[in-house]
C-alpha atoms as a PDB file:
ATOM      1  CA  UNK A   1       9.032  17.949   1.637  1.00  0.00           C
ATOM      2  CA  UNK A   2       6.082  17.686   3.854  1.00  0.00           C
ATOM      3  CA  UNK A   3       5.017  21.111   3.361  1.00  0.00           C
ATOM      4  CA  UNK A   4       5.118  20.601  -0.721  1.00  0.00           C
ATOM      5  CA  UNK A   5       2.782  17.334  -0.371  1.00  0.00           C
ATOM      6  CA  UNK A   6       0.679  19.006   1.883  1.00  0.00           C
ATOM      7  CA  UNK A   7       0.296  21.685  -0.526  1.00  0.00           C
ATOM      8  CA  UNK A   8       0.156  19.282  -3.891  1.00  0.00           C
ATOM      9  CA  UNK A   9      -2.988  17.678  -1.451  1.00  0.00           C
ATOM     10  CA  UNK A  10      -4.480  19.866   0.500  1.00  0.00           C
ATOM     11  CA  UNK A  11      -4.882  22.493  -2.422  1.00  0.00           C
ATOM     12  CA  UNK A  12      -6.934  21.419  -5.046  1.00  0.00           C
ATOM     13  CA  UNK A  13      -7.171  25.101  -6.553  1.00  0.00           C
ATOM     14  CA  UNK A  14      -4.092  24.865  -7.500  1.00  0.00           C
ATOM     15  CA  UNK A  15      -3.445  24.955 -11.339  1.00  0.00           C
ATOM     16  CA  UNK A  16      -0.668  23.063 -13.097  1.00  0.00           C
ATOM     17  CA  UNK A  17       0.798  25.602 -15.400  1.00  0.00           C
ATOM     18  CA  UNK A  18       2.322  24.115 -18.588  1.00  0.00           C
ATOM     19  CA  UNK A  19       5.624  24.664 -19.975  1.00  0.00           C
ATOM     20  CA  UNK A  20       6.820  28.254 -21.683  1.00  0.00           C
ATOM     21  CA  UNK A  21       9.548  26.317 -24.072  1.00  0.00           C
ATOM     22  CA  UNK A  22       9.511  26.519 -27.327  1.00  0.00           C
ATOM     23  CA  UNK A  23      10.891  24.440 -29.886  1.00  0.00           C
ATOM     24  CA  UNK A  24       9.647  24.825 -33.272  1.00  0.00           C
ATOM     25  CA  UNK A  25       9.944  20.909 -34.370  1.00  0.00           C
ATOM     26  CA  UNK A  26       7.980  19.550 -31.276  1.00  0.00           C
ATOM     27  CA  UNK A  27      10.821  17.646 -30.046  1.00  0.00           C
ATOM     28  CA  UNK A  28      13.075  18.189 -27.119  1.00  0.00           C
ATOM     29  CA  UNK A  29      15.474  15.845 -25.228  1.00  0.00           C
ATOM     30  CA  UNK A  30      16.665  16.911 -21.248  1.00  0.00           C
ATOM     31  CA  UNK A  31      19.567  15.681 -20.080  1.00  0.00           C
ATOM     32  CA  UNK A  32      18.824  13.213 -17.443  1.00  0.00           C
ATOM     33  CA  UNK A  33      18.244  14.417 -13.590  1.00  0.00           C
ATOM     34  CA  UNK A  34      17.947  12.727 -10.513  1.00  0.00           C
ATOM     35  CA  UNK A  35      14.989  13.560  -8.261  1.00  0.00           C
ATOM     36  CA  UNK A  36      12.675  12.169  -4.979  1.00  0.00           C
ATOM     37  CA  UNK A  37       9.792   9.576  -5.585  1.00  0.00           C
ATOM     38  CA  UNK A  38       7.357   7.810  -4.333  1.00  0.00           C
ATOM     39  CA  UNK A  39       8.559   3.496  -4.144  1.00  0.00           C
ATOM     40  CA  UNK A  40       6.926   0.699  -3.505  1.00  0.00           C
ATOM     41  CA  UNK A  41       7.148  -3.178  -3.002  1.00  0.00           C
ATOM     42  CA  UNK A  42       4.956  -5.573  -1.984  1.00  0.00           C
ATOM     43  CA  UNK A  43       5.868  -9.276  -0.874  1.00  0.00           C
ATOM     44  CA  UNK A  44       3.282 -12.181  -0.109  1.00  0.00           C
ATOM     45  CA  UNK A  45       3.016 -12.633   3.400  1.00  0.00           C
ATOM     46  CA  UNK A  46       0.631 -15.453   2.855  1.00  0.00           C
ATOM     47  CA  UNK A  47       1.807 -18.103   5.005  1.00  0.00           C
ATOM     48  CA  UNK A  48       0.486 -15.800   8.601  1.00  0.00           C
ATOM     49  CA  UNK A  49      -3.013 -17.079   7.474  1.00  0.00           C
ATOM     50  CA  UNK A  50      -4.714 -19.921   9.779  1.00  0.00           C
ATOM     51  CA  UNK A  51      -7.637 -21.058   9.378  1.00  0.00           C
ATOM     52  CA  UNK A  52      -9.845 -21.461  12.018  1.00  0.00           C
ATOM     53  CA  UNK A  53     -13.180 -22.331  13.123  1.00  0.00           C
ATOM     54  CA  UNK A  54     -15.163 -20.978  15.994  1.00  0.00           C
ATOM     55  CA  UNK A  55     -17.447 -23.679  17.346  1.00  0.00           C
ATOM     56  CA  UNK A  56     -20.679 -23.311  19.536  1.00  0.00           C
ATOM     57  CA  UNK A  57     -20.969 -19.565  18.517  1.00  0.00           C
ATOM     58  CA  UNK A  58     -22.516 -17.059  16.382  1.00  0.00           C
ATOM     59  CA  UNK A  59     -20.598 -14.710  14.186  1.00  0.00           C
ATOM     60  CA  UNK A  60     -23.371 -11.471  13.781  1.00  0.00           C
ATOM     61  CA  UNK A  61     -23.397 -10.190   9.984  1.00  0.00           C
ATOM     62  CA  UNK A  62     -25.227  -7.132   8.853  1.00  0.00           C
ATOM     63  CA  UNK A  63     -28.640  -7.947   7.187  1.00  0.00           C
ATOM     64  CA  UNK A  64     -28.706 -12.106   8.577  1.00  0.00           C
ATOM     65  CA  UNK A  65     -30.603 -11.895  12.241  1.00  0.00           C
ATOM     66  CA  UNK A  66     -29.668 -15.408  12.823  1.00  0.00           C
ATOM     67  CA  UNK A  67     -25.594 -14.710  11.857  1.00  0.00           C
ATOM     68  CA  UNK A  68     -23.310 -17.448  11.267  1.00  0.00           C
ATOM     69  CA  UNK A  69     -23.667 -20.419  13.649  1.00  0.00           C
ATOM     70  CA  UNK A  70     -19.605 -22.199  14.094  1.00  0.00           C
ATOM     71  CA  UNK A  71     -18.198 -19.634  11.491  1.00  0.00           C
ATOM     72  CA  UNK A  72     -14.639 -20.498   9.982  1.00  0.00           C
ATOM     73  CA  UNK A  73     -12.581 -18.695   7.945  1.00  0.00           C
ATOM     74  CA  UNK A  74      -9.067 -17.370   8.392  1.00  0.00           C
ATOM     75  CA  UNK A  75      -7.431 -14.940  10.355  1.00  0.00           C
ATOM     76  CA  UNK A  76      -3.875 -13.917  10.549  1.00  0.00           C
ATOM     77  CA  UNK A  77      -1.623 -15.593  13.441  1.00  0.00           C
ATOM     78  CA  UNK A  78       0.034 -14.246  16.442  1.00  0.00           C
ATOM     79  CA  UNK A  79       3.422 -12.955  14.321  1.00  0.00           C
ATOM     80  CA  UNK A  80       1.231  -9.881  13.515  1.00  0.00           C
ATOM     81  CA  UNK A  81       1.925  -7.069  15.944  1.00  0.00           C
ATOM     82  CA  UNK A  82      -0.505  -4.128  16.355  1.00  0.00           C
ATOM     83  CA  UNK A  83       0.367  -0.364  15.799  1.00  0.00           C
ATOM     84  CA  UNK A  84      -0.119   1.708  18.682  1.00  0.00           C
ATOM     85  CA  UNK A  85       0.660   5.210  19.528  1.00  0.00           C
ATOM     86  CA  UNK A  86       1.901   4.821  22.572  1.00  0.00           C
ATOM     87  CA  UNK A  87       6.084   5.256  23.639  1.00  0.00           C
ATOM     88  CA  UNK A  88       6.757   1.320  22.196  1.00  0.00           C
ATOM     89  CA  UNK A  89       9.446  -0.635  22.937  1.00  0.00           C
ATOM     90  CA  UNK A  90      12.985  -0.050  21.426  1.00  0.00           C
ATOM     91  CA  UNK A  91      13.334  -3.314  20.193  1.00  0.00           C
ATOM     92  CA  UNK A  92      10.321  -3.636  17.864  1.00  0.00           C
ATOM     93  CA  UNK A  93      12.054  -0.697  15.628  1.00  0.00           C
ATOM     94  CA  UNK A  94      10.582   2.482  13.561  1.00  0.00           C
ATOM     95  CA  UNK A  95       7.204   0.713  12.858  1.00  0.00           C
ATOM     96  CA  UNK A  96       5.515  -2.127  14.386  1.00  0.00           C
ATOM     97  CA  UNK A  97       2.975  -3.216  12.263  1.00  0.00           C
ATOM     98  CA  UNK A  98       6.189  -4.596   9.729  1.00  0.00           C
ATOM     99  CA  UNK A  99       6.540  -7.931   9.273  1.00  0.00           C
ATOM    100  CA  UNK A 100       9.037  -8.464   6.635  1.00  0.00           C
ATOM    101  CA  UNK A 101      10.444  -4.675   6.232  1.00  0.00           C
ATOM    102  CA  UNK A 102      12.177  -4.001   9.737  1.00  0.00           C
ATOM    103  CA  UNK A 103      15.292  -2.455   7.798  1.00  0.00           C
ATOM    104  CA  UNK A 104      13.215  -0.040   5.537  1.00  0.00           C
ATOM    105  CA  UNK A 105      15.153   3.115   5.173  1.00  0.00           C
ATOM    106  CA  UNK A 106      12.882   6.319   4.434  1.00  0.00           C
ATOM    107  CA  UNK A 107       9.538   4.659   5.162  1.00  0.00           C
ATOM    108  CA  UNK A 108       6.250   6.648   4.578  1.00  0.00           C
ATOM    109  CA  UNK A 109       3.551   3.687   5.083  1.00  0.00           C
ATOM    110  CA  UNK A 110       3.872  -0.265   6.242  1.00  0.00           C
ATOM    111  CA  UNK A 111       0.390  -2.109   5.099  1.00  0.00           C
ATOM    112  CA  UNK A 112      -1.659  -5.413   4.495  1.00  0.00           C
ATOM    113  CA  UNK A 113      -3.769  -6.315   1.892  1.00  0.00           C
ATOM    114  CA  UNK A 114      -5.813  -9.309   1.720  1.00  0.00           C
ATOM    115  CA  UNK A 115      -7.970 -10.678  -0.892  1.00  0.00           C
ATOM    116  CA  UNK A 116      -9.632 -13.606  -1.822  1.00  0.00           C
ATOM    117  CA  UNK A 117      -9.302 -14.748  -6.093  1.00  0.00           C
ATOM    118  CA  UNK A 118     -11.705 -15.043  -7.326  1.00  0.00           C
ATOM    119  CA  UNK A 119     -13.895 -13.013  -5.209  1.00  0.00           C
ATOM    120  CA  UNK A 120     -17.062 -13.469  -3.429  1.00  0.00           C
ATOM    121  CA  UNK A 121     -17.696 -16.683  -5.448  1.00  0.00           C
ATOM    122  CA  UNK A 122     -14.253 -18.126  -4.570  1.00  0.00           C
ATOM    123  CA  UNK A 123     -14.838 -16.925  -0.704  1.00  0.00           C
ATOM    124  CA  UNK A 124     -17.810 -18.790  -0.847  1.00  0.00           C
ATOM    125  CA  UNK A 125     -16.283 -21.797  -1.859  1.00  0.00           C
ATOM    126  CA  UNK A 126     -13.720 -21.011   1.356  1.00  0.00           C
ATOM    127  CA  UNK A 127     -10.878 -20.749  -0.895  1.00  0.00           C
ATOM    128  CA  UNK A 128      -8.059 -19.515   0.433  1.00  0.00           C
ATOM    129  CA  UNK A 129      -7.252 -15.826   0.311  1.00  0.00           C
ATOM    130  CA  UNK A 130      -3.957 -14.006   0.162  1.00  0.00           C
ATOM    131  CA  UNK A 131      -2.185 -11.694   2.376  1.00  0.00           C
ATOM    132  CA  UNK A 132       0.593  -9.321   0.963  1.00  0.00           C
ATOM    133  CA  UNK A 133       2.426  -6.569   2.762  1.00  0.00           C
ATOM    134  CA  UNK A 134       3.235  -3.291   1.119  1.00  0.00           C
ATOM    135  CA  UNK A 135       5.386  -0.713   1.721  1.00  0.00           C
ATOM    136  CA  UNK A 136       6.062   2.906   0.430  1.00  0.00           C
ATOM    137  CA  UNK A 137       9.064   4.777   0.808  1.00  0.00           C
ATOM    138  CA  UNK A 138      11.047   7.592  -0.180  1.00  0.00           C
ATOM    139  CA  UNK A 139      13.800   6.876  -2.739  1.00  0.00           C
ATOM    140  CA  UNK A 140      15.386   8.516  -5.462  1.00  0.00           C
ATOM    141  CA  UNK A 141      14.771   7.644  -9.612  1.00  0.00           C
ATOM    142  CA  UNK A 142      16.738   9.533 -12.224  1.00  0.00           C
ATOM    143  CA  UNK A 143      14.421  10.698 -15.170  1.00  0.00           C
ATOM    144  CA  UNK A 144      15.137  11.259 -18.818  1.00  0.00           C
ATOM    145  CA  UNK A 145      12.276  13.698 -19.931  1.00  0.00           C
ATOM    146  CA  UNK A 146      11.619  14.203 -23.802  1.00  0.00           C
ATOM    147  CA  UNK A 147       9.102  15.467 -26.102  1.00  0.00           C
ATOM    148  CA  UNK A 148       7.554  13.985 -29.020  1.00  0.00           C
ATOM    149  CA  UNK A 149       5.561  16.012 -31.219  1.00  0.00           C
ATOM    150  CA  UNK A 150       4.532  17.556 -28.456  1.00  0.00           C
ATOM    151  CA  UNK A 151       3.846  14.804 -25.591  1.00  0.00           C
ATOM    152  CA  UNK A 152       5.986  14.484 -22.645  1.00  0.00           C
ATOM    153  CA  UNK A 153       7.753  11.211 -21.786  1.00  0.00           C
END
C-alpha cells in the first residue's frame, strides 16, 4: 500500500487512463465492491484551551519593534503531550500526540487544528478560538459505481 501512494504522489507524470468499456446507451451499473480508503473524524477538543496572560513581558511580533507588552491569549494546557521520536514509553500507546483517539485502529495521522471565528477581527476582539483534533485512518467503504450518460458516480 505504501509503495502505490508513494507512486500515486511522488509521480506526477503519471497519466490516468480512462476506461475501454463500451456500452452503447451510456449507462452502466457495477455490482457493488468493497475497497481501502482514506477516513476521517474530527472531535472538538476545545475545553484544553486556557487563557492566560503573561505580565511584565514582551511578546516579539514580526514587523512591531516594540512587540506586545503583558500579551494574553490562549494556549493549550498541560493534557497535551508532545511527539517525539525517541523509544517512548509503553504506556502512552501507538501515538502520543492523541488526546481523544488512544484506541484508533489503522492510524495514518493524529492532528490539531485551531482557529479563531470569525477571524482576525474576532481574534482581535480576544474571542475565543477553537481547538479540534483530527484523525485519518485506514478503513474500508464499499462502492456502488455507475454511469450516467456517460459520468461516473
Amino acid at each position: 500500500m505504501v509503495s502505490a501512494i508513494d507512486t500515486a504522489f511522488n509521480t506526477p507524470e503519471i497519466k490516468i487512463r480512462s476506461s475501454k468499456a463500451a456500452y452503447p446507451t451510456g449507462n452502466c451499473t457495477w455490482p457493488p465492491y468493497s475497497t481501502v480508503v482514506v477516513c476521517h473524524q474530527c472531535k472538538d477538543v476545545s475545553y484544553l484551551l486556557q487563557y492566560i496572560c503573561k505580565n511584565h513581558t514582551t511578546l516579539n511580533i514580526p514587523g512591531m519593534p516594540d512587540g506586545a507588552a503583558d500579551p494574553c491569549g490562549f494556549k493549550v494546557n498541560d493534557t497535551l503531550i508532545v511527539v517525539d521520536t525517541f523509544d517512548s514509553p509503553h504506556q502512552f500507546g501507538p501515538f502520543l500526540n492523541t488526546t481523544i483517539f488512544a484506541n484508533a485502529t489503522l492510524p495514518i495521522a493524529d492532528f490539531y487544528v485551531g482557529y479563531t471565528p470569525g477571524g482576525p477581527s474576532a481574534v482581535m476582539r480576544n474571542q475565543t478560538p477553537v481547538l479540534v483534533e483530527c484523525l485519518f485512518t485506514w478503513c474500508a467503504k464499499t462502492i456502488q459505481a455507475q454511469s450516467d450518460n456517460v459520468v461516473l458516480q
